[in-house]
Protein backbone atom coordinates (compact mmCIF):
# COMPACT_ATOMS: atom_id res chain seq x y z
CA UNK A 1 -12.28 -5.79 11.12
CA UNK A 2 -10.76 -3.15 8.86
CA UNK A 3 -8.34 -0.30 9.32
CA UNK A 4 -7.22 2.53 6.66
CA UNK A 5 -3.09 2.74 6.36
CA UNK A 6 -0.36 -0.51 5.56
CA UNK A 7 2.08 -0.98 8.36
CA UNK A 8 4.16 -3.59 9.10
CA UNK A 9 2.46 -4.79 11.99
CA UNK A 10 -0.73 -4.20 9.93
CA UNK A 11 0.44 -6.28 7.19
CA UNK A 12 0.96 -9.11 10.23
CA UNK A 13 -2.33 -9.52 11.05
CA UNK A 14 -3.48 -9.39 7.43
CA UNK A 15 -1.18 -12.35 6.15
CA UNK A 16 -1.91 -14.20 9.60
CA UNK A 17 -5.88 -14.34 8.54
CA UNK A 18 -7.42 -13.43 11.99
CA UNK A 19 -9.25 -10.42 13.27
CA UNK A 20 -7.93 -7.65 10.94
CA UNK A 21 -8.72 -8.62 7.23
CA UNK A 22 -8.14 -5.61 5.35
CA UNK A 23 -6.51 -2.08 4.85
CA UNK A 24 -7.46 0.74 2.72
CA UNK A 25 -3.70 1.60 2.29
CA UNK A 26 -2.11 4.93 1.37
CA UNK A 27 0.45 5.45 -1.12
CA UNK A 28 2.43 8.15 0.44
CA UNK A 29 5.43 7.76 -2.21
CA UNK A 30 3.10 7.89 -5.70
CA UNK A 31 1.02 10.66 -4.18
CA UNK A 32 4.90 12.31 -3.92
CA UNK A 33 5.28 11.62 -7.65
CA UNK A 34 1.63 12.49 -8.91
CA UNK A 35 2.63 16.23 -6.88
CA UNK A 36 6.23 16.46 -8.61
CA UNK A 37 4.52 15.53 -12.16
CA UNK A 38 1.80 18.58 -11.04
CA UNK A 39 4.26 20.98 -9.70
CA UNK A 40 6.61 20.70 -12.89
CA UNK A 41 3.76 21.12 -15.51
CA UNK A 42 2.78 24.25 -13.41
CA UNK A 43 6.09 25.55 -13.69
CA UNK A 44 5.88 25.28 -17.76
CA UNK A 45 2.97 26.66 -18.15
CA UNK A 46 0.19 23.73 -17.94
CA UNK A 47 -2.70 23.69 -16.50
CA UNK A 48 -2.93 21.35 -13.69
CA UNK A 49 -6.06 19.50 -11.24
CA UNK A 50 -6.98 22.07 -8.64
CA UNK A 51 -6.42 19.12 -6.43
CA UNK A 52 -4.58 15.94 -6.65
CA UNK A 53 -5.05 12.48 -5.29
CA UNK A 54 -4.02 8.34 -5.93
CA UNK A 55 -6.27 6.33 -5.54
CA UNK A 56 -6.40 4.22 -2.28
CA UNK A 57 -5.24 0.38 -2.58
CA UNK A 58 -7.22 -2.10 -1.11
CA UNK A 59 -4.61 -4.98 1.06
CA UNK A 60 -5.95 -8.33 2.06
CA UNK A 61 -4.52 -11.13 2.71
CA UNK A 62 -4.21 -12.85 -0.79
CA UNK A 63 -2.61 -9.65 -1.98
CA UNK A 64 -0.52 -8.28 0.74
CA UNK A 65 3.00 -9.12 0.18
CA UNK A 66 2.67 -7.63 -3.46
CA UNK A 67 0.74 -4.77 -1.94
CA UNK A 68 3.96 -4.36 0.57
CA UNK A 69 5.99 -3.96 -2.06
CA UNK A 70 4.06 -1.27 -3.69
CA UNK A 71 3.73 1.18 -1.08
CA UNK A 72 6.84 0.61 0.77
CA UNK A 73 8.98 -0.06 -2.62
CA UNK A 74 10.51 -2.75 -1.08
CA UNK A 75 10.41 -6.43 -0.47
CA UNK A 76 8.68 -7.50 2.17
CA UNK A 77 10.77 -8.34 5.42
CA UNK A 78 11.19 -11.41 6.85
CA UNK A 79 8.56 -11.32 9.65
CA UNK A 80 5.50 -10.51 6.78
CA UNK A 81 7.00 -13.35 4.86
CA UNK A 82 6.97 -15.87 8.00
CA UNK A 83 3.49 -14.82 8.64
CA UNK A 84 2.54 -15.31 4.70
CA UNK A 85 4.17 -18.68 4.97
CA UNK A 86 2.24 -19.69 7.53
CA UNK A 87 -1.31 -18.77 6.06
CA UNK A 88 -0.28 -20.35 2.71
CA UNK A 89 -2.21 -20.88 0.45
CA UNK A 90 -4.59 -18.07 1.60
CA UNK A 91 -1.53 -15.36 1.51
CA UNK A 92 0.87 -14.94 -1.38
């Protein structure tokens, strides 16, 4: 099974290796950025996209602690790393 969107609990079931085996994540804090970069060329006079995106990042379970870190810009906490632990080698 699949899902779109990283959450914690999400990021669980990934690292754990059972049912769910992959997100489609969103990266709500670049997409901020990529619109800030957008909005201040607009504001000097460049021409910008007429629409803006970032690209989608795909989280399974031999990626997902480094994928945690790159949405949520912060180290994974301790109940991802448990379940990582766990599932070693398979999650890192």
């Amino acid at each position: 099974m699949t899902t779109i969107d990283l959450g914690l609990q999400s990021a669980i079931e990934i690292a754990k290796g059972d049912q769910l085996k992959a997100t489609g994540s969103q990266r709500p804090y670049d997409q901020g950025v990529a619109e800030a970069l957008a909005m201040m060329n607009a504001l000097i006079g460049k021409e910008t996209p007429p629409w803006i995106a970032v690209q989608s990042l795909p989280v399974v379970q031999s990626n997902v602690l480094e994928s945690y870190k790159i949405v949520f810009k912060k180290d994974p906490p301790p109940e991802l790393l448990d379940a990582c632990n766990k599932a070693k080698p398979a999650c890192n």
